[in-house]
PDB file of N, CA and C in Angstrom:
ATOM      1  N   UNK A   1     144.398 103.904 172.857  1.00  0.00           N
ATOM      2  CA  UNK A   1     143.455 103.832 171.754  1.00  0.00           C
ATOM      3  C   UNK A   1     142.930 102.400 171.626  1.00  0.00           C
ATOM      4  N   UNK A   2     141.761 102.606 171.659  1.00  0.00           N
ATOM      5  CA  UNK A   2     140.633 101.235 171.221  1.00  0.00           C
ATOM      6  C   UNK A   2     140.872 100.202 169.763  1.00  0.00           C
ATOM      7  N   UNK A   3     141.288  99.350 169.508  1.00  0.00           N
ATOM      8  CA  UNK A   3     141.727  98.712 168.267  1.00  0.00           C
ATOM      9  C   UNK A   3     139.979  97.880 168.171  1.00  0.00           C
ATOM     10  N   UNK A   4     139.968  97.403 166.788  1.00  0.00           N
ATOM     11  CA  UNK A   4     139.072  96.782 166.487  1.00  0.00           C
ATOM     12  C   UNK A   4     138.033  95.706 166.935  1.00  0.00           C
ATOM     13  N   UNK A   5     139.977  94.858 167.184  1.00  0.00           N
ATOM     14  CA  UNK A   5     139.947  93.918 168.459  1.00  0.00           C
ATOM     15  C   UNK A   5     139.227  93.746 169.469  1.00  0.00           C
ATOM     16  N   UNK A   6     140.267  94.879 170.122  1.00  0.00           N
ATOM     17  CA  UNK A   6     139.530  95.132 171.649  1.00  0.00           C
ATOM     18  C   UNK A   6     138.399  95.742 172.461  1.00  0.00           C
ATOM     19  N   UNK A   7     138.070  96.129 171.380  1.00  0.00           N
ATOM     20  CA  UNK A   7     136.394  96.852 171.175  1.00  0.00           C
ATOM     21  C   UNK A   7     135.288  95.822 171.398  1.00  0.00           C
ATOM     22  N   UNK A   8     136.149  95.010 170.160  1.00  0.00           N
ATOM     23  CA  UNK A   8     135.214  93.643 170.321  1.00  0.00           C
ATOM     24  C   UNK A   8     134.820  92.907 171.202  1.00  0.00           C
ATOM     25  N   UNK A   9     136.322  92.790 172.157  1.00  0.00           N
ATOM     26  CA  UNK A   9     136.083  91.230 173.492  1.00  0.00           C
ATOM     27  C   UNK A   9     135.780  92.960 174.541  1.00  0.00           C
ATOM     28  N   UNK A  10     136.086  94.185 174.995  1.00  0.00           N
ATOM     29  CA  UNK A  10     135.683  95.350 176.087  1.00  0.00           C
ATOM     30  C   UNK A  10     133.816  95.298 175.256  1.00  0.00           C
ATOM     31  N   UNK A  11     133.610  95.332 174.424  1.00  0.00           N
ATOM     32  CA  UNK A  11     132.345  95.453 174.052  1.00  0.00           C
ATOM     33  C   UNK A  11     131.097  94.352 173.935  1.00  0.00           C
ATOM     34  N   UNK A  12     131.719  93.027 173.842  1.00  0.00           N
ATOM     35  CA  UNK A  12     131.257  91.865 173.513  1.00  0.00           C
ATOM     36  C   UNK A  12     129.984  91.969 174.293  1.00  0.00           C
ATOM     37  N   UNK A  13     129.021  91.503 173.607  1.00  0.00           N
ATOM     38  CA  UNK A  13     127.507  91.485 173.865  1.00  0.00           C
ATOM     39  C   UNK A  13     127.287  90.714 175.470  1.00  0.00           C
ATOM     40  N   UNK A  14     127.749  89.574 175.763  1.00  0.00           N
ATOM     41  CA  UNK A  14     127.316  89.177 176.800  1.00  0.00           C
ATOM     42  C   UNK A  14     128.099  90.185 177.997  1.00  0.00           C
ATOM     43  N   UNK A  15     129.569  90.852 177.585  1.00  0.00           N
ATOM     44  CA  UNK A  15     129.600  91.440 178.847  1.00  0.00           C
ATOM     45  C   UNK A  15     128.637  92.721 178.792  1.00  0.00           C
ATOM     46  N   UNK A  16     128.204  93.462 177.984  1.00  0.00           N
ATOM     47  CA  UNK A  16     127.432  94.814 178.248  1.00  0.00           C
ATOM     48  C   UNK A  16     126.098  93.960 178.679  1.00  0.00           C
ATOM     49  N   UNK A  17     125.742  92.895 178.724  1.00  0.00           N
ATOM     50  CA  UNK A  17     124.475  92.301 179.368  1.00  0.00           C
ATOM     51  C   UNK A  17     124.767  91.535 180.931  1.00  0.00           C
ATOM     52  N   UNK A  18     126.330  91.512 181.056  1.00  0.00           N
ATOM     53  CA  UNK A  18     126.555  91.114 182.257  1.00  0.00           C
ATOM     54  C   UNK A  18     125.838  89.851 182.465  1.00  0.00           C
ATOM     55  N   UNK A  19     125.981  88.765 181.466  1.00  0.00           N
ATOM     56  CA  UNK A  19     125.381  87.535 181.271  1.00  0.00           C
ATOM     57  C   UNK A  19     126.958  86.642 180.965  1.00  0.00           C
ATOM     58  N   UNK A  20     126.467  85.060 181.338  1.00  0.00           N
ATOM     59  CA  UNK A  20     127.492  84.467 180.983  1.00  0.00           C
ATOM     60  C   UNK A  20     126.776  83.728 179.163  1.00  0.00           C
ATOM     61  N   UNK A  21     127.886  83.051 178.708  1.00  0.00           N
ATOM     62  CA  UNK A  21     127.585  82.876 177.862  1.00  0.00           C
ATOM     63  C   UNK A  21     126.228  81.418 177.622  1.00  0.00           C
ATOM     64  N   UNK A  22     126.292  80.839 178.232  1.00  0.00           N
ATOM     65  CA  UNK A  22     124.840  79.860 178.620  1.00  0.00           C
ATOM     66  C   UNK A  22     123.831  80.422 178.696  1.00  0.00           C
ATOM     67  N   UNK A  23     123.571  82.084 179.171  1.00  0.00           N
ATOM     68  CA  UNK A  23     122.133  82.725 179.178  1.00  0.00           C
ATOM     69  C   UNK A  23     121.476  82.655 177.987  1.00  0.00           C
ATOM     70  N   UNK A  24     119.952  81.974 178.649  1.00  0.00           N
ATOM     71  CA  UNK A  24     119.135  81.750 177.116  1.00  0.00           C
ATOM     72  C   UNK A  24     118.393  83.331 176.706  1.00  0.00           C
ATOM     73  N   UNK A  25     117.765  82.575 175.888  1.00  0.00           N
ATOM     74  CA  UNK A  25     116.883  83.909 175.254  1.00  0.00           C
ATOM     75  C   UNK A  25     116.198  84.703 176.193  1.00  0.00           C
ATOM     76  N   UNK A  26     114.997  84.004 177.284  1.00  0.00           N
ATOM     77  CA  UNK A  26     113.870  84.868 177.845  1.00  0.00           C
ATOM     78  C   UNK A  26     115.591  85.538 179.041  1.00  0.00           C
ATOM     79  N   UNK A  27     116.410  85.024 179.308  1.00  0.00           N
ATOM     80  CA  UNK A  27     117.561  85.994 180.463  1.00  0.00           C
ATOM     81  C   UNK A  27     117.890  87.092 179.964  1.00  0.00           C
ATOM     82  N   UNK A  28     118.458  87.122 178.183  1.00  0.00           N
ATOM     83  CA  UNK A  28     118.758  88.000 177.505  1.00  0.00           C
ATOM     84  C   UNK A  28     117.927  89.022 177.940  1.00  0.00           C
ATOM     85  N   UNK A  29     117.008  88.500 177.305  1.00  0.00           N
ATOM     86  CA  UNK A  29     116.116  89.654 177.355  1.00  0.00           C
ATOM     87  C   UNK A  29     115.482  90.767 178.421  1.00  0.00           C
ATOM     88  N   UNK A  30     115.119  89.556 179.654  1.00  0.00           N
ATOM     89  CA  UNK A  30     115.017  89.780 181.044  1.00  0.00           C
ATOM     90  C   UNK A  30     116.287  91.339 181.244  1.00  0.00           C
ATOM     91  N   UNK A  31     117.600  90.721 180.966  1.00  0.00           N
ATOM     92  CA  UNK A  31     118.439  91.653 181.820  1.00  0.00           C
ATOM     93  C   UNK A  31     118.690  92.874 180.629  1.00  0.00           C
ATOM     94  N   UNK A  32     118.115  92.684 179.529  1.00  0.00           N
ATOM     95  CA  UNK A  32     118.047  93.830 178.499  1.00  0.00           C
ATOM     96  C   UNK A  32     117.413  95.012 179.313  1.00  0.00           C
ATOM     97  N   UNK A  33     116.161  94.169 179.638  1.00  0.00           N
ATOM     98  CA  UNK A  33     114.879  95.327 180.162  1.00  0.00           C
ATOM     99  C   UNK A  33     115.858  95.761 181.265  1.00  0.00           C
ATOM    100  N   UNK A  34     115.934  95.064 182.264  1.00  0.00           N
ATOM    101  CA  UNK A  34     116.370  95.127 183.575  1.00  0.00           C
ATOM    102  C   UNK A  34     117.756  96.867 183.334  1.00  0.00           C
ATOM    103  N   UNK A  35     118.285  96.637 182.623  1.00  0.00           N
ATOM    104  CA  UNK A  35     119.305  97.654 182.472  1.00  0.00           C
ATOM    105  C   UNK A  35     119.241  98.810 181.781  1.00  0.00           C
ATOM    106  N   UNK A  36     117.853  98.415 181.081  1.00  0.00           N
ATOM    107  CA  UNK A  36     117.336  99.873 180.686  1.00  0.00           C
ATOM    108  C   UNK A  36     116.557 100.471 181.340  1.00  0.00           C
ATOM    109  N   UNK A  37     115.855 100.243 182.043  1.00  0.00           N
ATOM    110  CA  UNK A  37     114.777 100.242 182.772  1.00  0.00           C
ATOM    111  C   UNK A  37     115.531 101.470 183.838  1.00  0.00           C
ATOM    112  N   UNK A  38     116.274 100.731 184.766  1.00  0.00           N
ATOM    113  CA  UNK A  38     117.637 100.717 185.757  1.00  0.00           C
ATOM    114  C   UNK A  38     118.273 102.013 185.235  1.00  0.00           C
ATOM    115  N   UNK A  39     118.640 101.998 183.622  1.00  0.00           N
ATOM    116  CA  UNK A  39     119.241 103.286 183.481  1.00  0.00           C
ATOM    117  C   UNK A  39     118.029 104.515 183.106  1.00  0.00           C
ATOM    118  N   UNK A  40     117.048 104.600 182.697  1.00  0.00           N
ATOM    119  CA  UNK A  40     116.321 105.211 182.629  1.00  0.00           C
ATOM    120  C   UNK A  40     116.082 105.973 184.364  1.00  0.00           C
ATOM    121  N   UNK A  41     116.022 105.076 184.919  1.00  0.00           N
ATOM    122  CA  UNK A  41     115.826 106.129 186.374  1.00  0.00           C
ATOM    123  C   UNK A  41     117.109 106.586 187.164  1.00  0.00           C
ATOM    124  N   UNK A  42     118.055 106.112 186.323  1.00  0.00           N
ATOM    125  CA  UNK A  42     119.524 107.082 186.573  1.00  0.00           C
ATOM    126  C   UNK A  42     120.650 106.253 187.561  1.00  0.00           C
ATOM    127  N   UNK A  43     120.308 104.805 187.296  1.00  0.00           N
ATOM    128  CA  UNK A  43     120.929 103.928 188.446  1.00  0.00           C
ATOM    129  C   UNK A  43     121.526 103.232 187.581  1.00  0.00           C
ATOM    130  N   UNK A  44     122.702 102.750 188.128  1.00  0.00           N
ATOM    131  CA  UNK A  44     123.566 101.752 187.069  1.00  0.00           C
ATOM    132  C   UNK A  44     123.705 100.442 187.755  1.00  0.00           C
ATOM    133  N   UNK A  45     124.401  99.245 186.838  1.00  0.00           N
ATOM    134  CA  UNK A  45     124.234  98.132 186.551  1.00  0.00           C
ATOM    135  C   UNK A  45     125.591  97.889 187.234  1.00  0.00           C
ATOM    136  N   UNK A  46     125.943  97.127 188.022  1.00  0.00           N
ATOM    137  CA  UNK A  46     127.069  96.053 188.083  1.00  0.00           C
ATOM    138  C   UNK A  46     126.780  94.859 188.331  1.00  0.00           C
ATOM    139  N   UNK A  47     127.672  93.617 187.208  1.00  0.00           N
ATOM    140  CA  UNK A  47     127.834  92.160 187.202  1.00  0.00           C
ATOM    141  C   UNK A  47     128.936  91.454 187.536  1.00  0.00           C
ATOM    142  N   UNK A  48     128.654  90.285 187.590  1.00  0.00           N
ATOM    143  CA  UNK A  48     130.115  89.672 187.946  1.00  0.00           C
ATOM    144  C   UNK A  48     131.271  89.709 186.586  1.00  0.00           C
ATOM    145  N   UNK A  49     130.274  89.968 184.942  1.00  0.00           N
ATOM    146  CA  UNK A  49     131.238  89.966 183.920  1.00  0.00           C
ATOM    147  C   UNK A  49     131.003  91.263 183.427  1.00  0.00           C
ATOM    148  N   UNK A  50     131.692  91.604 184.091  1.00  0.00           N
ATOM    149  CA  UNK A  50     131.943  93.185 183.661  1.00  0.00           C
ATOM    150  C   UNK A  50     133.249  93.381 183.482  1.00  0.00           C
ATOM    151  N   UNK A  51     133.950  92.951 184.212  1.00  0.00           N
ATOM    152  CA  UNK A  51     135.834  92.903 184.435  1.00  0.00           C
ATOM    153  C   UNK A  51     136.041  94.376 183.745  1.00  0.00           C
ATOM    154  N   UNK A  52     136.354  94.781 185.189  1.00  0.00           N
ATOM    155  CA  UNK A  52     136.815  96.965 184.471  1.00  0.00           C
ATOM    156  C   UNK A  52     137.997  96.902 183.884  1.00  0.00           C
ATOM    157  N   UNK A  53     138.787  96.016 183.991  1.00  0.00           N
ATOM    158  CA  UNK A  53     140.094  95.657 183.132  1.00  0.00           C
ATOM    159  C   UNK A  53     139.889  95.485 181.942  1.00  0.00           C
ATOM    160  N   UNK A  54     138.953  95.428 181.232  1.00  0.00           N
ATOM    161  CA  UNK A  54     139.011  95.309 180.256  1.00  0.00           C
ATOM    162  C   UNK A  54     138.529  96.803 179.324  1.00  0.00           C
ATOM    163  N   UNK A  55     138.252  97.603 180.016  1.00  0.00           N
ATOM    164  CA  UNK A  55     138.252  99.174 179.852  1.00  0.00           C
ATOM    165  C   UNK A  55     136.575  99.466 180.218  1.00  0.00           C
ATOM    166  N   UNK A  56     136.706 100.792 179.460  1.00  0.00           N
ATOM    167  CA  UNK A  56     135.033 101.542 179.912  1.00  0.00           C
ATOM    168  C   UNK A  56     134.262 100.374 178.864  1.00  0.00           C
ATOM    169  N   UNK A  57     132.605 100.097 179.240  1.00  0.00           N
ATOM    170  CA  UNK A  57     131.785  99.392 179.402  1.00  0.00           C
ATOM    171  C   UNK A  57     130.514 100.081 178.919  1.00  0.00           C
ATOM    172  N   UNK A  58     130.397 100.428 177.697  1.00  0.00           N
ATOM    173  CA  UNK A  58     129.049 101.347 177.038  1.00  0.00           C
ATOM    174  C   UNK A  58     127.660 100.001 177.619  1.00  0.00           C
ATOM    175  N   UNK A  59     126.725 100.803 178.371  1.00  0.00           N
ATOM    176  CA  UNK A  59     125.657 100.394 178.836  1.00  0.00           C
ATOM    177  C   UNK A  59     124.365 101.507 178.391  1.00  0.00           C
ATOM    178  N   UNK A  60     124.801 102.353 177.498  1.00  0.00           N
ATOM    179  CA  UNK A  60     123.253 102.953 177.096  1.00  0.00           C
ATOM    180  C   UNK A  60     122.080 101.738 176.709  1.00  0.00           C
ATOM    181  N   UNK A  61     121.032 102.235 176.691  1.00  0.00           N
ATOM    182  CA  UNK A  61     120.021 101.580 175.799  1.00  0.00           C
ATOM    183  C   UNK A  61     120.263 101.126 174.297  1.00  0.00           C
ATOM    184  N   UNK A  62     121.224 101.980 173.487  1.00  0.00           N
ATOM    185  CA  UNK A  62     121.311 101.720 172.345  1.00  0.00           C
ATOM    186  C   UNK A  62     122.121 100.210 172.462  1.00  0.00           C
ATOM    187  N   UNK A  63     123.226 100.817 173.262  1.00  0.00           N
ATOM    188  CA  UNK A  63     124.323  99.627 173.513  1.00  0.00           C
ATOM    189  C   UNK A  63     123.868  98.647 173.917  1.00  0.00           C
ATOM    190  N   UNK A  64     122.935  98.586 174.741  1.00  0.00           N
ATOM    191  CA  UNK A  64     122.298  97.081 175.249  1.00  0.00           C
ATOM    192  C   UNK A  64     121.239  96.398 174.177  1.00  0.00           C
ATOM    193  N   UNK A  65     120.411  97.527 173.770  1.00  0.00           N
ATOM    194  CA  UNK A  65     119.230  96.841 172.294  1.00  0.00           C
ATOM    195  C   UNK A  65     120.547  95.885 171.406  1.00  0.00           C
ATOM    196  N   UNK A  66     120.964  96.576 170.988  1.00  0.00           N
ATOM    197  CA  UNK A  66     122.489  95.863 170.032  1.00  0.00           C
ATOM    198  C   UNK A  66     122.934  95.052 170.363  1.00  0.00           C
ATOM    199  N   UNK A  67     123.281  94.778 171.761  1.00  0.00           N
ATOM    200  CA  UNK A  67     123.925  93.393 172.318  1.00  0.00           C
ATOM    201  C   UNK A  67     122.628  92.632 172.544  1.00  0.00           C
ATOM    202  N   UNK A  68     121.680  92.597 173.072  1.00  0.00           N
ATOM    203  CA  UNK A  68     120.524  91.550 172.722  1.00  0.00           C
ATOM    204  C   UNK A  68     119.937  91.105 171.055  1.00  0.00           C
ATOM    205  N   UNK A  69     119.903  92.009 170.280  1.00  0.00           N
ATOM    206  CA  UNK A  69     120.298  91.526 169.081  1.00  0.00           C
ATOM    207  C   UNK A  69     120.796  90.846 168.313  1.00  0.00           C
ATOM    208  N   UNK A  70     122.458  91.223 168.817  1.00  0.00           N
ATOM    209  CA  UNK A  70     123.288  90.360 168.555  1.00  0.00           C
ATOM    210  C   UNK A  70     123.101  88.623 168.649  1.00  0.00           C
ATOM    211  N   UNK A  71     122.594  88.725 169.983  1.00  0.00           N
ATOM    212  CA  UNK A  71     122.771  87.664 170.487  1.00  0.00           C
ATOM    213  C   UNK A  71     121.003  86.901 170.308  1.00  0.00           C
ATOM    214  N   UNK A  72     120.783  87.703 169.640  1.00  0.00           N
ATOM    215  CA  UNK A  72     119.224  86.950 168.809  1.00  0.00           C
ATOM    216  C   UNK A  72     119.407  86.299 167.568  1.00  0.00           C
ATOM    217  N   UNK A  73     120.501  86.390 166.977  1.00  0.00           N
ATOM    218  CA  UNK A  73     120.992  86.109 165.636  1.00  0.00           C
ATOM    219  C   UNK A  73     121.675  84.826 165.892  1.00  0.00           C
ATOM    220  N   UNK A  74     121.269  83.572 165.395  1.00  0.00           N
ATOM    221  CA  UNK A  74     122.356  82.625 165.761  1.00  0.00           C
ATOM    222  C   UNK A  74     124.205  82.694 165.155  1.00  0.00           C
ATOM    223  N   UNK A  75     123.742  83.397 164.078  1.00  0.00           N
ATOM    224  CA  UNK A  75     125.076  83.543 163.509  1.00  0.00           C
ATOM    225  C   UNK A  75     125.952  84.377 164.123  1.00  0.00           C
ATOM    226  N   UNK A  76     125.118  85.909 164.382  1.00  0.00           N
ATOM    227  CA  UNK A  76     126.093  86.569 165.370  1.00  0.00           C
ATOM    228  C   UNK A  76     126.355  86.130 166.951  1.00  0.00           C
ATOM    229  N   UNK A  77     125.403  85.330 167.660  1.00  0.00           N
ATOM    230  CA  UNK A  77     125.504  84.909 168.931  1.00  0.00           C
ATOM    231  C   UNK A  77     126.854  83.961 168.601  1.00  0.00           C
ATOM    232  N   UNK A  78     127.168  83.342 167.811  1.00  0.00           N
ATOM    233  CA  UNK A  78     128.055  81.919 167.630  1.00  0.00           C
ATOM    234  C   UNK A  78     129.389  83.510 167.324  1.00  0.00           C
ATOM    235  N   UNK A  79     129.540  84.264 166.632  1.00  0.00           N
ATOM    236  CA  UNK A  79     130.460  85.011 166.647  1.00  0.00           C
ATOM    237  C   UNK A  79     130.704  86.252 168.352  1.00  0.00           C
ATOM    238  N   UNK A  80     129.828  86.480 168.954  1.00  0.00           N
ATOM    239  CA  UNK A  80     130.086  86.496 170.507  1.00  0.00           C
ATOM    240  C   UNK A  80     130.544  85.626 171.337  1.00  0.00           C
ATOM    241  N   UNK A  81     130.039  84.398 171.026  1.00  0.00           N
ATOM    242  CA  UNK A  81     130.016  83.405 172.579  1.00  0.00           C
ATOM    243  C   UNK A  81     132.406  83.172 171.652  1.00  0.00           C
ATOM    244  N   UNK A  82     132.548  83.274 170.055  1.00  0.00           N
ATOM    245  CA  UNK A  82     133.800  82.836 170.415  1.00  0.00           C
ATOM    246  C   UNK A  82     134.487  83.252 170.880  1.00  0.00           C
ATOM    247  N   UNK A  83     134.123  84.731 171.175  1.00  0.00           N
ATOM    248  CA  UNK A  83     134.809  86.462 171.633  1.00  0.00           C
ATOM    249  C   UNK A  83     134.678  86.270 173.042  1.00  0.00           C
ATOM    250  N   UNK A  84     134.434  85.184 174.093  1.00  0.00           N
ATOM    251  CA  UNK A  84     134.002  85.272 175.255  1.00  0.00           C
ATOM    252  C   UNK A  84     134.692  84.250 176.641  1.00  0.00           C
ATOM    253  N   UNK A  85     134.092  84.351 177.375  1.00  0.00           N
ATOM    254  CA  UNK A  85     134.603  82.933 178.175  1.00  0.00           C
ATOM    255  C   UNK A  85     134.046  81.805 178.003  1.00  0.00           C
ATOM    256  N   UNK A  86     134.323  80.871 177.905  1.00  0.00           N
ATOM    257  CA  UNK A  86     133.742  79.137 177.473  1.00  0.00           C
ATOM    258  C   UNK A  86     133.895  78.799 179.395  1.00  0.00           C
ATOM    259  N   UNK A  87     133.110  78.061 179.467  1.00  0.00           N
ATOM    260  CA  UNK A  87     133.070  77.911 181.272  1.00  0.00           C
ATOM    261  C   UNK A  87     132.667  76.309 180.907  1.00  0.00           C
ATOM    262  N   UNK A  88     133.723  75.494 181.346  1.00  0.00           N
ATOM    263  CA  UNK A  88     133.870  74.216 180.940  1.00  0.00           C
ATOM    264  C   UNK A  88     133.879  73.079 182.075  1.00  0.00           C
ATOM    265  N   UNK A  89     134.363  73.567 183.418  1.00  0.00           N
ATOM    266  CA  UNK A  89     134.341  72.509 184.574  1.00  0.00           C
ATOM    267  C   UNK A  89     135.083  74.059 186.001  1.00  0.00           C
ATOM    268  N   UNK A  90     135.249  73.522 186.663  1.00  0.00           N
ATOM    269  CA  UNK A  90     135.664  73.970 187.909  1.00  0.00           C
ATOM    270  C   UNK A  90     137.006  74.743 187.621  1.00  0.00           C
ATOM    271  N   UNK A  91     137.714  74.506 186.953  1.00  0.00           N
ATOM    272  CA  UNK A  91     139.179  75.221 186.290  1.00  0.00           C
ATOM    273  C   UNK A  91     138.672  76.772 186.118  1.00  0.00           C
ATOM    274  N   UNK A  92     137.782  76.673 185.088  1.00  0.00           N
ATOM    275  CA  UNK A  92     137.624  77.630 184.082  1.00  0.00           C
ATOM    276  C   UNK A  92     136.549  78.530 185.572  1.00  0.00           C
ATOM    277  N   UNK A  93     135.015  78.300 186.252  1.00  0.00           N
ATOM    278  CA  UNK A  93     134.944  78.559 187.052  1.00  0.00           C
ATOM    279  C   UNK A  93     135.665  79.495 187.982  1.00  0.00           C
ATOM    280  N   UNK A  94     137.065  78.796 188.812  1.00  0.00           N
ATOM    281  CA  UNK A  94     137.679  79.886 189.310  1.00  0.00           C
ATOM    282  C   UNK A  94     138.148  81.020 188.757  1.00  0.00           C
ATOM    283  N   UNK A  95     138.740  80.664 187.967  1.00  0.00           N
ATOM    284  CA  UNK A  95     139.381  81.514 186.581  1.00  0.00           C
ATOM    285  C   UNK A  95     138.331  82.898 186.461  1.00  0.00           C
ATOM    286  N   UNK A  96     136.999  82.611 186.511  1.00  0.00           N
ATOM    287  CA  UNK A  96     136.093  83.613 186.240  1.00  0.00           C
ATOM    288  C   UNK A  96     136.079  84.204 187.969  1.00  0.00           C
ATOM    289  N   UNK A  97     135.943  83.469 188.431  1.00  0.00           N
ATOM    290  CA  UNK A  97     135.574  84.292 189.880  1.00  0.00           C
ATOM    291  C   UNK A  97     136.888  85.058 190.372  1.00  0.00           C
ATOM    292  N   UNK A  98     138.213  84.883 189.735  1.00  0.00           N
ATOM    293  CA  UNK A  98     139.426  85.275 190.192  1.00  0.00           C
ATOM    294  C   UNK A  98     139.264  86.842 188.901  1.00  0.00           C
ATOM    295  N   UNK A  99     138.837  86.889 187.665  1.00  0.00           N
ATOM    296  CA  UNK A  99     139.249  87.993 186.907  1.00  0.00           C
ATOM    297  C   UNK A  99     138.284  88.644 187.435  1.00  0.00           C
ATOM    298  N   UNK A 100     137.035  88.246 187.956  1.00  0.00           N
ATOM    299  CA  UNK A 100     135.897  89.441 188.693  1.00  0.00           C
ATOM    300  C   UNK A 100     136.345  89.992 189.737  1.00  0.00           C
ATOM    301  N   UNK A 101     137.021  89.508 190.037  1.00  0.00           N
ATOM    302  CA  UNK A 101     138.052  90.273 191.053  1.00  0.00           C
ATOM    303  C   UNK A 101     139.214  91.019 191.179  1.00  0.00           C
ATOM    304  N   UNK A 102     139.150  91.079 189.794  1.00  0.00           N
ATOM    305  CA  UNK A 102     140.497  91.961 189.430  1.00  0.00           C
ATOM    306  C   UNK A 102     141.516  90.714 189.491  1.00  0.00           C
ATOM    307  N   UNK A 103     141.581  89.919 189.990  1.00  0.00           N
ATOM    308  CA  UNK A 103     142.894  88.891 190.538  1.00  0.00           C
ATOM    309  C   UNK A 103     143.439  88.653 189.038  1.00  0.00           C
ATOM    310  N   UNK A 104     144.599  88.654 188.309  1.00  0.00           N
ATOM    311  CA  UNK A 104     144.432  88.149 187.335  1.00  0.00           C
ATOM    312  C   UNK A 104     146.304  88.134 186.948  1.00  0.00           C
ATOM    313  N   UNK A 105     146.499  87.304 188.283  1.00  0.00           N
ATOM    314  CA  UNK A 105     148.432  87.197 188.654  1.00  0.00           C
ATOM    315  C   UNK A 105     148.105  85.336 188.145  1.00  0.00           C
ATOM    316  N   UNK A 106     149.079  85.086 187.480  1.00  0.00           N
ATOM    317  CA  UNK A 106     149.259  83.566 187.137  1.00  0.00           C
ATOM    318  C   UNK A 106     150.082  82.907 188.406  1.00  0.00           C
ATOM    319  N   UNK A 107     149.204  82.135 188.821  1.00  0.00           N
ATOM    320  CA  UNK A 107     149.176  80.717 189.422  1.00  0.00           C
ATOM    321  C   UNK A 107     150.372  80.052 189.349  1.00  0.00           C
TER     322      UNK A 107
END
């Protein structure tokens, strides 16, 4: 069962946009279209922040309008990006390229 929580960081706006958290506005938006568009002709989306570990991944249109939204709001974007990965130097970097890979055994 899905807790509040985990709804939050499996649902979090930049991963159903498969954006990192630095994507500006015109990207948002860009990969908004891009995934509706994409699902409208019956083809789906994979990103590098998707991490399936973190469970199923709602990508309807509704789900994606909502996460670009979100992330149009400075107040709610600042309450996503804290729900997210911070990508800070080369550390954090691998770190991301190792959980896109499922890899996610401590070092």
């Amino acid at each position: 069962m899905m807790t509040e929580a985990s709804s939050r960081y499996s649902q979090n706006a930049f991963r159903v946009l498969g954006l990192p958290m630095a994507a500006s506005s015109p990207e948002i938006q860009l990969r908004a279209d891009e995934i509706c568009v994409r699902g409208k002709l019956g083809k789906t989306c994979r990103y590098e922040y998707d991490f399936p570990w973190m469970g199923p991944l709602d990508r309807s249109e509704e789900a994606v309008r909502d996460a670009a939204q979100r992330l149009s709001d400075p107040l709610r974007r600042m309450r996503e990006e804290l729900g997210w990965f911070w990508v800070w130097g080369q550390t954090d970097q691998d770190a991301l390229a190792r959980l896109s890979k499922n890899d996610r055994a401590e070092t």
